[in-house]
Protein backbone atom coordinates (compact mmCIF):
# COMPACT_ATOMS: atom_id res chain seq x y z
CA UNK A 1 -46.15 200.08 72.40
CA UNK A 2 -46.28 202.82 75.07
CA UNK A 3 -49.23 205.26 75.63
CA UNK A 4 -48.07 208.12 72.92
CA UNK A 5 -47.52 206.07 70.32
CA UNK A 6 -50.74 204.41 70.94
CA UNK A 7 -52.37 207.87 70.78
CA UNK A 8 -50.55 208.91 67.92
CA UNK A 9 -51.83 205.71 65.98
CA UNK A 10 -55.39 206.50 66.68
CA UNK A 11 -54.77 210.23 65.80
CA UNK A 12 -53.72 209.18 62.07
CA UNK A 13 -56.08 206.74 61.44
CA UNK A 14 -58.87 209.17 62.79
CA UNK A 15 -57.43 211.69 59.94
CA UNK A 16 -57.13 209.25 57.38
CA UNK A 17 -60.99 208.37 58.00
CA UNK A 18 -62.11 212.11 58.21
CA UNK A 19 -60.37 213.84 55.34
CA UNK A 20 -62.29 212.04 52.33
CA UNK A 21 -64.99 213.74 54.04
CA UNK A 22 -63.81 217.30 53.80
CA UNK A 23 -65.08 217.54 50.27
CA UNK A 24 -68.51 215.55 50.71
CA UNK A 25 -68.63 218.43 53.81
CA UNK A 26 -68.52 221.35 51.27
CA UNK A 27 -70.36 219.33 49.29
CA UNK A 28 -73.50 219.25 51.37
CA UNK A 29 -73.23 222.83 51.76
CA UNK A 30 -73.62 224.05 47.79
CA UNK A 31 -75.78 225.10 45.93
CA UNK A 32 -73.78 225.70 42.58
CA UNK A 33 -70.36 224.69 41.97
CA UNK A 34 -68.54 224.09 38.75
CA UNK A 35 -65.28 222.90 37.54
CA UNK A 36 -63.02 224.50 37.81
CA UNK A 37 -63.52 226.65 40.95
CA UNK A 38 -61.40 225.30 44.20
CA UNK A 39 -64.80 226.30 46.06
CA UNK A 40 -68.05 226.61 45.68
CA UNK A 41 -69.59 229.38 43.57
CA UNK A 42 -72.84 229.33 45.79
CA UNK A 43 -73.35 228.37 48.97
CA UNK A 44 -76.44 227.10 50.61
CA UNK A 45 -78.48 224.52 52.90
CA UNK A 46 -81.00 222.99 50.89
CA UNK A 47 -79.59 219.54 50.95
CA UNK A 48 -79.48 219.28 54.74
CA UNK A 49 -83.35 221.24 54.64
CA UNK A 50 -84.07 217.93 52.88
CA UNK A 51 -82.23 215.71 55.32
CA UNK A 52 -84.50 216.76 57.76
CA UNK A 53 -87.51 216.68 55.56
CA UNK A 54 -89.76 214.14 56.42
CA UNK A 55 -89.97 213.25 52.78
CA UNK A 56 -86.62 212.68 52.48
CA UNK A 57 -86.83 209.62 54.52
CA UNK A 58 -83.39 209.73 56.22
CA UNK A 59 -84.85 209.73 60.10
CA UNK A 60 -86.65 206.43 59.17
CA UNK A 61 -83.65 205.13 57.60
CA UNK A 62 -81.15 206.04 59.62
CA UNK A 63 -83.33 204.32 62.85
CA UNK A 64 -84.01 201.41 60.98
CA UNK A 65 -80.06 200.88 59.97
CA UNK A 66 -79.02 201.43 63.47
CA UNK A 67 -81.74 198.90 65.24
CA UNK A 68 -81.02 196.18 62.69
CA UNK A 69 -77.35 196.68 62.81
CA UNK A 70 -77.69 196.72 66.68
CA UNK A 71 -79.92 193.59 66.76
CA UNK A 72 -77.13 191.80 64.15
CA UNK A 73 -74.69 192.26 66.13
CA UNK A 74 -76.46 190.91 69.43
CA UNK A 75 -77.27 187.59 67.56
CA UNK A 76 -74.34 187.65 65.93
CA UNK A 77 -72.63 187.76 69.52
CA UNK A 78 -75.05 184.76 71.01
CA UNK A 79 -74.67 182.73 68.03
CA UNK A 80 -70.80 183.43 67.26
CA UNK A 81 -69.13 183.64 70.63
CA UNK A 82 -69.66 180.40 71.65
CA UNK A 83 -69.60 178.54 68.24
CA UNK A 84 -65.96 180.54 67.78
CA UNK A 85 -65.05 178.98 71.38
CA UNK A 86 -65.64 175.87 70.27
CA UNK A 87 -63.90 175.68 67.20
CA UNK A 88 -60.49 177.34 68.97
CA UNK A 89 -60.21 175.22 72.20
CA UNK A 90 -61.89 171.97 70.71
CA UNK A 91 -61.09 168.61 68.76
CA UNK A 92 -64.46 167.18 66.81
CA UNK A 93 -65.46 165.37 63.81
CA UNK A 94 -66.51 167.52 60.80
CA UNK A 95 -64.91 170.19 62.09
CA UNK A 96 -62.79 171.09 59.19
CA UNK A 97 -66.14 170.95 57.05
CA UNK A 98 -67.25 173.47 59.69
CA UNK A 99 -64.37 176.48 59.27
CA UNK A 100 -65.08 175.92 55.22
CA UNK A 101 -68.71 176.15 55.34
CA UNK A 102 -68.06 179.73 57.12
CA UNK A 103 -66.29 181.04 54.64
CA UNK A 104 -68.91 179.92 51.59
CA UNK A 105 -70.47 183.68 52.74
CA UNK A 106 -68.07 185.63 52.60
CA UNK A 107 -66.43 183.86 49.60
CA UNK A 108 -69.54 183.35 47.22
CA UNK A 109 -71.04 187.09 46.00
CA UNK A 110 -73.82 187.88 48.17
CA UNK A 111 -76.34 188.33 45.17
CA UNK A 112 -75.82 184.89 44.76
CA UNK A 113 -76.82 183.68 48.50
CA UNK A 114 -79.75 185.83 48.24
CA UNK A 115 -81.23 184.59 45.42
CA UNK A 116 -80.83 180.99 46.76
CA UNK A 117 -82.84 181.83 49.61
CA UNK A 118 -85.19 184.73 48.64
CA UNK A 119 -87.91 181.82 47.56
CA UNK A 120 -87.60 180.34 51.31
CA UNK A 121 -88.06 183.67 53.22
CA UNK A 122 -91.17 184.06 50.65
CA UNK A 123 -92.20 181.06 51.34
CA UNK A 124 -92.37 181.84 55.50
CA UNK A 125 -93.58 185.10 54.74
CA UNK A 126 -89.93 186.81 55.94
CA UNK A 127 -90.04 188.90 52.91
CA UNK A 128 -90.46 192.59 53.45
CA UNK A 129 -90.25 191.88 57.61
CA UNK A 130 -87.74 193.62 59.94
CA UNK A 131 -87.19 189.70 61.46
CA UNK A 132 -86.54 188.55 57.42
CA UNK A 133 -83.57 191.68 57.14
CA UNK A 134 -82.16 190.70 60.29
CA UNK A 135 -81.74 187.23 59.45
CA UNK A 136 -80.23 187.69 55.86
CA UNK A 137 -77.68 190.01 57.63
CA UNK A 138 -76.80 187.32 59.83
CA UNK A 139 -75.62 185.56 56.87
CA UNK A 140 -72.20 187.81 55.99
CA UNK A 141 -71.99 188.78 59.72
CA UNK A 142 -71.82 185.69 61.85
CA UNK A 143 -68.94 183.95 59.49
CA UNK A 144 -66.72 187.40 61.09
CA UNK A 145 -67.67 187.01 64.38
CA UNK A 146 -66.54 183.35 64.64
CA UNK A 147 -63.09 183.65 62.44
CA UNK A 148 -62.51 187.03 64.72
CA UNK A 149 -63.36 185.45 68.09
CA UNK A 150 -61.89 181.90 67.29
CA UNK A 151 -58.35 183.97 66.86
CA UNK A 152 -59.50 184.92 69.95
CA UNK A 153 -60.11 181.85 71.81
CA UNK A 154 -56.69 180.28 69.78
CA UNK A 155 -54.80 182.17 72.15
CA UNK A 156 -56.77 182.18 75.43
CA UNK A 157 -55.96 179.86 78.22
CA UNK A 158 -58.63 178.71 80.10
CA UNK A 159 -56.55 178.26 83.71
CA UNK A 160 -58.15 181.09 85.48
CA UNK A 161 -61.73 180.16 84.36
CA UNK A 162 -61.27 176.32 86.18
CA UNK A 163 -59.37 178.09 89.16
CA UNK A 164 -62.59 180.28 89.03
CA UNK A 165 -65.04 177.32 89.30
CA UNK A 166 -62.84 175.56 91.61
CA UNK A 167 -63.49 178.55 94.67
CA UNK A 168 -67.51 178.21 93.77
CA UNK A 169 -68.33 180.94 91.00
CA UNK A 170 -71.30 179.59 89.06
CA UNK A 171 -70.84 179.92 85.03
CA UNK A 172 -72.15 183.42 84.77
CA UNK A 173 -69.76 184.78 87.34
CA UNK A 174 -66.95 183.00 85.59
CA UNK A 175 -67.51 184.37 82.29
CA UNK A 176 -68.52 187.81 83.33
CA UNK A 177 -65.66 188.29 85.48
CA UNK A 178 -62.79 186.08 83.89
CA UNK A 179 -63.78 185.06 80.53
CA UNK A 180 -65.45 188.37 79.36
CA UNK A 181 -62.77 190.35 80.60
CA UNK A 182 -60.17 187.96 78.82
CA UNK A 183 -61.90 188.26 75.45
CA UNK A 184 -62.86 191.94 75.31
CA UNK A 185 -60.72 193.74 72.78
CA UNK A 186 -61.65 190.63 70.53
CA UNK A 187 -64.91 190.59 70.92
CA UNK A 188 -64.88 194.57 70.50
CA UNK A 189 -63.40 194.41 67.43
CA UNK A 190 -65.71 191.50 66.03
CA UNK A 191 -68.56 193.44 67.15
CA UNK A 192 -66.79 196.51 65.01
CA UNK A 193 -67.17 194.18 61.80
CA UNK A 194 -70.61 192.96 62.57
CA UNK A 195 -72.13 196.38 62.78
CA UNK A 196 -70.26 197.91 60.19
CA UNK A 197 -71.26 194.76 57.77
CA UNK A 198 -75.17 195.22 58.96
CA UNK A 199 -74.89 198.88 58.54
CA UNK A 200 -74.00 198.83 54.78
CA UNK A 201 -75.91 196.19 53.56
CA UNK A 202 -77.39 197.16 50.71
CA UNK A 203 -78.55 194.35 48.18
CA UNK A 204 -79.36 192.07 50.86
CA UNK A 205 -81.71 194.86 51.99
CA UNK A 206 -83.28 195.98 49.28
CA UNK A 207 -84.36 191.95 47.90
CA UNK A 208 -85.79 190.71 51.26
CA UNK A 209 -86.89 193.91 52.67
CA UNK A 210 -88.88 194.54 49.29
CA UNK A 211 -88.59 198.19 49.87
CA UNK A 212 -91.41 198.20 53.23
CA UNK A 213 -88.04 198.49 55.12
CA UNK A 214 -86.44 201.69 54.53
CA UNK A 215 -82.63 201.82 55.71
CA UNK A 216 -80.23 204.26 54.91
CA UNK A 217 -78.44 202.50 51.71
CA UNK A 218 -81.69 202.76 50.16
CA UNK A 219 -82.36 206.04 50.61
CA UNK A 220 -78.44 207.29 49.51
CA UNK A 221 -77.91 204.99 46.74
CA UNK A 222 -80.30 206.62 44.17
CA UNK A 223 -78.88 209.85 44.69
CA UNK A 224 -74.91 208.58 43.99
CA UNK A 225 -75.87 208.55 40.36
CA UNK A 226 -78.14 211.71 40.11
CA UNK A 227 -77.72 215.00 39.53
CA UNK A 228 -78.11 216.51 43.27
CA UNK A 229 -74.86 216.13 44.52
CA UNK A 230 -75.22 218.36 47.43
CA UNK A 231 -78.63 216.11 48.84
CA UNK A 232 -75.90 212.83 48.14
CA UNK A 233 -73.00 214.20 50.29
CA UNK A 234 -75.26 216.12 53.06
CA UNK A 235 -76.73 211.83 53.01
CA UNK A 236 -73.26 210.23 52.81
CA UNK A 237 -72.52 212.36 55.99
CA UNK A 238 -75.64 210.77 57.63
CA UNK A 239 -74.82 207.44 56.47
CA UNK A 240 -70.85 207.70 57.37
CA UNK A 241 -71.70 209.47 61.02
CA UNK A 242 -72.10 206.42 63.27
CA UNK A 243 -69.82 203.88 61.37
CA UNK A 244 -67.34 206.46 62.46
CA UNK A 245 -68.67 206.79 65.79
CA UNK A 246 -67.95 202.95 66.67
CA UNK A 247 -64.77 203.21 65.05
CA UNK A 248 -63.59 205.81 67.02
CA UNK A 249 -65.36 204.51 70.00
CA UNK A 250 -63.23 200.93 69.27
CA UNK A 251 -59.77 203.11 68.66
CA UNK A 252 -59.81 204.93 72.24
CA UNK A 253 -61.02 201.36 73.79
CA UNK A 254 -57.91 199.66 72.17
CA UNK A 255 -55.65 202.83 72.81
CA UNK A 256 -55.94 202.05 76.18
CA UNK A 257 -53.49 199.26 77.77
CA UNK A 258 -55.50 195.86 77.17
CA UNK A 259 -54.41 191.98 76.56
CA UNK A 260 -56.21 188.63 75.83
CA UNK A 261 -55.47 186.09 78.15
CA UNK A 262 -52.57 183.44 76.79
CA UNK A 263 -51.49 186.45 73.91
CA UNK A 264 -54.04 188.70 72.34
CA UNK A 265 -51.05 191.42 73.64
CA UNK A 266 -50.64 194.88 74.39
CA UNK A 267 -52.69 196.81 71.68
C-alpha cells in the first residue's frame, strides 16, 4: 500500500470516529433545544461551567482513568509480552489449556468474574484501593495483549536476535535494538486495546473501587439517563478526548512504512 493510500485510510477512519461527535458537540453547547428544530433554540455554556466545576468531579476522574489506564497497560506489557512470546515460538505441556484459559475473560460476562472475586479482594483489603482497580482491569486486558502479541511473535523470526548475541550484545541490547524494533506496530496496537479496555471500564470499577475511586465512567454514566443532556455530551467529550488521542496517535504511527520481522507486513 503506498504512502497516499495509507493517508487516505487514516483520513476516513479519523472522520468516521469524529462525526458521531458533531451532535454530542452542539450538544454540550445548549441550553434549550427541542424536537423538531435542526439546531438549538438556545445556546449556552453551562454544561462545560460544570465540567470545570470542582463539584462536578471530572478533573479527578479524568486523572484517575488516565493513571490506571496508563499503569494497565504497563503491567499488561510486563506480564503479556513475554507470556505471548512464549506461547508463539514455543512447544510445552498444558499449553493448549493455557490459550483457553485466556479467553475464559473475555468470553464469560465480566459481572460474572467480578463477583467471583469481589469476596477475595475484600478479604486482602483491595476493595476501594487504586492497587485493587488496577488489578481487576488486568483481568479483560492482559488476555488482549497476549492473543495480539502472540500473532505477533507467530510471525517473527528470531535469526537476527541469535546473530545479535552471537557479536556480544547482552539481552537488553538485543531486545531494545532488534526485538523491540521487530515487534513495534504489534505491540502498539496491543497497547491501543489495553488502554482503551482500562479506560472504559465501568462495572469492574464501580464494584471494587466501591465508589472511593472516582474515574470518568462513574461520573458520565448517571447523567446518560438524566435529564441534562448538555452536562452528558460536554462529559462524553471529556471521556471520548484521549481514547481518540491514542487512536490517532496509533493511525499516523502505522501510516508510516513499518513491518514485523518474518511478516507482520507493510501497514
Amino acid at each position: 500500500m503506498n504512502k497516499s493510500w495509507r493517508w487516505l485510510a487514516v483520513i476516513i477512519i479519523i472522520v468516521a470516529v469524529l462525526a458521531p461527535l458533531i451532535p454530542q458537540l452542539i450538544w454540550s453547547f445548549t441550553f434549550r433545544w427541542y424536537f423538531p428544530s435542526l439546531l438549538p433554540g438556545v445556546w449556552g455554556t453551562q454544561a462545560w461551567e460544570y465540567v470545570f466545576s470542582k463539584s462536578s468531579r471530572v478533573g479527578e476522574g479524568l486523572i484517575n482513568s488516565l493513571n490506571l489506564a496508563l499503569v494497565t497497560s504497563l503491567f499488561s506489557i510486563a506480564v503479556g509480552l513475554p507470556a505471548a512470546r512464549a506461547l508463539a515460538l514455543y512447544e510445552f505441556r498444558g499449553k493448549s489449556l493455557v490459550e483457553w484459559l485466556l479467553m475464559v475473560p473475555i468470553i464469560v460476562p465480566g459481572i460474572v468474574v467480578i463477583m467471583g472475586i469481589h469476596i477475595l479482594f475484600i478479604r486482602y483489603r483491595l476493595t476501594g484501593t487504586f492497587l485493587g482497580v488496577m488489578l481487576i482491569h488486568l483481568i479483560p486486558c492482559i488476555p488482549y495483549m497476549i492473543l495480539v502479541m502472540s500473532g505477533v511473535f507467530a510471525n517473527y523470526g528470531t535469526a537476527l536476535e541469535d546473530t545479535a548475541r552471537t557479536l556480544g550484545a547482552s539481552s537488553l541490547q538485543t531486545f531494545w535494538y532488534v526485538t523491540l524494533p521487530g515487534i513495534l506496530p504489534g505491540l502498539l496496537v496491543a497497547t491501543m486495546f489495553t488502554f482503551l479496555i482500562s479506560w472504559s471500564q465501568y462495572v469492574t470499577t464501580f464494584l471494587i473501587g466501591g465508589g472511593r475511586i472516582i474515574t470518568l465512567p462513574l461520573v458520565l454514566f448517571p447523567f446518560i439517563g438524566g435529564a441534562n443532556h448538555a452536562a452528558a455530551a460536554a462529559i462524553s467529550l471529556v471521556f471520548v478526548a484521549p481514547a481518540l488521542a491514542v487512536l490517532i496517535f496509533i493511525s499516523r504511527s502505522l501510516a508510516t512504512e513499518s513491518s514485523i520481522m518474518g511478516g507482520f507486513g507493510r501497514l
